[in-house]
C-alpha atoms as a PDB file:
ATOM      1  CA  UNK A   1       0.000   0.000   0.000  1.00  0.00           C
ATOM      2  CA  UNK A   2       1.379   2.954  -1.299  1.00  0.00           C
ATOM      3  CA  UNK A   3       0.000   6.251   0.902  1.00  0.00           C
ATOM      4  CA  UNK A   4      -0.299   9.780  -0.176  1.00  0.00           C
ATOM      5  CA  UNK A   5       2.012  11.220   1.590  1.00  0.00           C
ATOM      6  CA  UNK A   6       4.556   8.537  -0.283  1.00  0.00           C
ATOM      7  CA  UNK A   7       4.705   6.093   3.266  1.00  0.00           C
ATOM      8  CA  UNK A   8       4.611   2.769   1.349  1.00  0.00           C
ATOM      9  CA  UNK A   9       3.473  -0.543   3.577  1.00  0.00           C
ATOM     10  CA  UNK A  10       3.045  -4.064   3.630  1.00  0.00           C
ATOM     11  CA  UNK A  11      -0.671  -5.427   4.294  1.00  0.00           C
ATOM     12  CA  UNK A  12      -0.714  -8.932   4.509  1.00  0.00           C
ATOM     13  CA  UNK A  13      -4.870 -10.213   4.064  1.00  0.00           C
ATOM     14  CA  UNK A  14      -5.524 -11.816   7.462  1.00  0.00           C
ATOM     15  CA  UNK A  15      -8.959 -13.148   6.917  1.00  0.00           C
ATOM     16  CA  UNK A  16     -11.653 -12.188   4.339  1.00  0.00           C
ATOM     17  CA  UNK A  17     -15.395 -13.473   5.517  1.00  0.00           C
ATOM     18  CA  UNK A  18     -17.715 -12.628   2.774  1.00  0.00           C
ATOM     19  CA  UNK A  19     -20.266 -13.815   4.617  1.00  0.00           C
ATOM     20  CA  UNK A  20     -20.093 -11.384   7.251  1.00  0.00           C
ATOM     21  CA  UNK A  21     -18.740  -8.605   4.674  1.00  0.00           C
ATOM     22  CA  UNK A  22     -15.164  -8.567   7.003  1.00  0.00           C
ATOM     23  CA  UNK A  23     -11.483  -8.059   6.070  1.00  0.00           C
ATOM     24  CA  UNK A  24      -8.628  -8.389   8.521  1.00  0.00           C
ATOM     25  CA  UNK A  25      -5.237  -7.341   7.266  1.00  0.00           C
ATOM     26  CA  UNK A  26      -2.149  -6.322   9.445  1.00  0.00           C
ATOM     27  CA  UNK A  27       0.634  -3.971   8.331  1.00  0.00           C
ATOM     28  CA  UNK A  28       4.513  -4.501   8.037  1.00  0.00           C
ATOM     29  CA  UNK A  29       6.876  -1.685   7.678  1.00  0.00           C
ATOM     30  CA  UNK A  30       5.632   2.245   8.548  1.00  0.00           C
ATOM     31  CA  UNK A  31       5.242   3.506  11.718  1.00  0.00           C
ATOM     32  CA  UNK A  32       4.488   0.883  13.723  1.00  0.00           C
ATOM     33  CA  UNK A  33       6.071  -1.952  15.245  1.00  0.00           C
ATOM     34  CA  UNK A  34       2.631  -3.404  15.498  1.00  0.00           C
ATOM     35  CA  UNK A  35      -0.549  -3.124  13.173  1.00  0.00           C
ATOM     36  CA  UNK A  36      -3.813  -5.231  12.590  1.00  0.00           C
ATOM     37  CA  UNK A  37      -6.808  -3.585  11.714  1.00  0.00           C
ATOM     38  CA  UNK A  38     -10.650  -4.909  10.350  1.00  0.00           C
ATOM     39  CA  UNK A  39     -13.301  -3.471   8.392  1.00  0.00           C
ATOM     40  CA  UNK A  40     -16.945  -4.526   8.321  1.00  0.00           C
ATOM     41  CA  UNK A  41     -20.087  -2.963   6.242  1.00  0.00           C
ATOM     42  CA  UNK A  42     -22.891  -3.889   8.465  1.00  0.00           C
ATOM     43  CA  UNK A  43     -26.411  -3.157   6.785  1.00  0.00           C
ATOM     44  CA  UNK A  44     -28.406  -0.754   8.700  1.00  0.00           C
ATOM     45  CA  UNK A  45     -31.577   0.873   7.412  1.00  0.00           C
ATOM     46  CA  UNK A  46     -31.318   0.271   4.068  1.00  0.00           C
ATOM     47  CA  UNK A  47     -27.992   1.869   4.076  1.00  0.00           C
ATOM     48  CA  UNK A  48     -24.207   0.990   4.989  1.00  0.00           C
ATOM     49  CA  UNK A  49     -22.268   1.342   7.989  1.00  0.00           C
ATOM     50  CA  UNK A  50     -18.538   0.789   7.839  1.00  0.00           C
ATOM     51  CA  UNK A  51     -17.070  -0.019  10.702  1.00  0.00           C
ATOM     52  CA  UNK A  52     -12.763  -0.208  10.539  1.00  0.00           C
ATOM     53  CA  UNK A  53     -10.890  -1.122  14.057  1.00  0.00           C
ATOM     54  CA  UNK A  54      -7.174  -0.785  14.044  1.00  0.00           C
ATOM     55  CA  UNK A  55      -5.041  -2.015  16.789  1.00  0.00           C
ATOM     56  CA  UNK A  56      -1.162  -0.591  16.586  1.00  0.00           C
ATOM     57  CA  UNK A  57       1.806   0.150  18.636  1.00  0.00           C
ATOM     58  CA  UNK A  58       3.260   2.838  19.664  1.00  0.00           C
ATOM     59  CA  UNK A  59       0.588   4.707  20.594  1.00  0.00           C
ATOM     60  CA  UNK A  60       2.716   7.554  19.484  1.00  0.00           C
ATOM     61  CA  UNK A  61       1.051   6.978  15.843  1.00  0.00           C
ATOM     62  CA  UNK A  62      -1.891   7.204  17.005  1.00  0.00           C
ATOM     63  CA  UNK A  63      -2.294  11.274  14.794  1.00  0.00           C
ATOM     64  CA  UNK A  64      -0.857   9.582  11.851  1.00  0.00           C
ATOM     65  CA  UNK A  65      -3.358   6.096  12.093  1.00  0.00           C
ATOM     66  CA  UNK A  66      -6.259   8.295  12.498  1.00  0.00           C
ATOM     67  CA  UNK A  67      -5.006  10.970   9.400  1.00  0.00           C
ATOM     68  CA  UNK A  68      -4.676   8.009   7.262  1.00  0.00           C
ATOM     69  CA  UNK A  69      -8.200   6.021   8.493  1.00  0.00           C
ATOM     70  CA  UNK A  70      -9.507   9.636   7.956  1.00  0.00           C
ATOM     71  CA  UNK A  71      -8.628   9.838   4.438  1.00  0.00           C
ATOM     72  CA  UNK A  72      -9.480   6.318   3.756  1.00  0.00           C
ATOM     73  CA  UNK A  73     -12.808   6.435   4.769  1.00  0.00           C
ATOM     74  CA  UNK A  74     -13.432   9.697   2.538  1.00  0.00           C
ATOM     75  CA  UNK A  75     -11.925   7.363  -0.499  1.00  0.00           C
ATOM     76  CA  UNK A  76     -14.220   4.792   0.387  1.00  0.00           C
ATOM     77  CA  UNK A  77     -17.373   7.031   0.572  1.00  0.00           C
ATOM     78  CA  UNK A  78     -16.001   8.961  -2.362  1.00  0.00           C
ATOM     79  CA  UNK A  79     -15.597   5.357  -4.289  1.00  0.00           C
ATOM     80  CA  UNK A  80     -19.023   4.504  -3.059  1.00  0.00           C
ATOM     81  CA  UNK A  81     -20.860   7.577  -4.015  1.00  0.00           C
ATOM     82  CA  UNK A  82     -19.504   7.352  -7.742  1.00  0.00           C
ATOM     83  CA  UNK A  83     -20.750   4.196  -7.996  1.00  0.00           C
ATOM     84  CA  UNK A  84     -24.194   5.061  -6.630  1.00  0.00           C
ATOM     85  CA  UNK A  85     -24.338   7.924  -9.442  1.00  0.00           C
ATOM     86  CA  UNK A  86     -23.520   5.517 -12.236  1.00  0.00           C
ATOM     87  CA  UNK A  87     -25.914   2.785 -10.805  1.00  0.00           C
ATOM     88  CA  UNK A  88     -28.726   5.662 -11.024  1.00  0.00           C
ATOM     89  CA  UNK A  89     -27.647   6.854 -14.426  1.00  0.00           C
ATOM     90  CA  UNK A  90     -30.390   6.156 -16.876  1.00  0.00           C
ATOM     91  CA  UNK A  91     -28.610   5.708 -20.308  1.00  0.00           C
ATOM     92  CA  UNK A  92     -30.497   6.777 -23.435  1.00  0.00           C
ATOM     93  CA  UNK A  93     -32.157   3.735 -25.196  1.00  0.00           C
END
């Protein structure tokens, strides 16, 4: 994983449950001398929740885990409104 500020990472897939719409991946390289972190869309009301747990040491990076979960969860809302749009689109016939 390459980040924008250049910071590139190593995030090994820990478990993917499609059942339960879960990813668990953990982190090598960075920041931290410790990283694993989920992320689960839960249906709720005919919409999405995303919930995304991270679990790192030191808890010195704690400003620079929550800048980058920050900007990732705009991508992802950004990713999921565009495809929203395009599902609505009517295309001429």
């Amino acid at each position: 994983m390459t980040f924008a500020n250049g910071l590139t990472v190593r995030e090994p897939i820990v478990s993917i449950d499609p059942d339960e719409r879960r990813l668990a991946w953990s982190s090598q390289g960075g920041n931290t001398t410790h990283y694993n972190a989920s992320v689960q869309a839960l249906a709720e009301g005919g919409k999405t929740r995303v919930v995304w747990i991270a679990d790192f040491l030191p808890g010195e990076a704690k400003p620079a885990i929550e800048a980058a979960m920050d900007a990732g969860a705009k991508a992802m809302q950004a990713a999921l409104d565009r495809l929203e749009a395009e599902a609505q689109m009517v295309l001429p016939v």
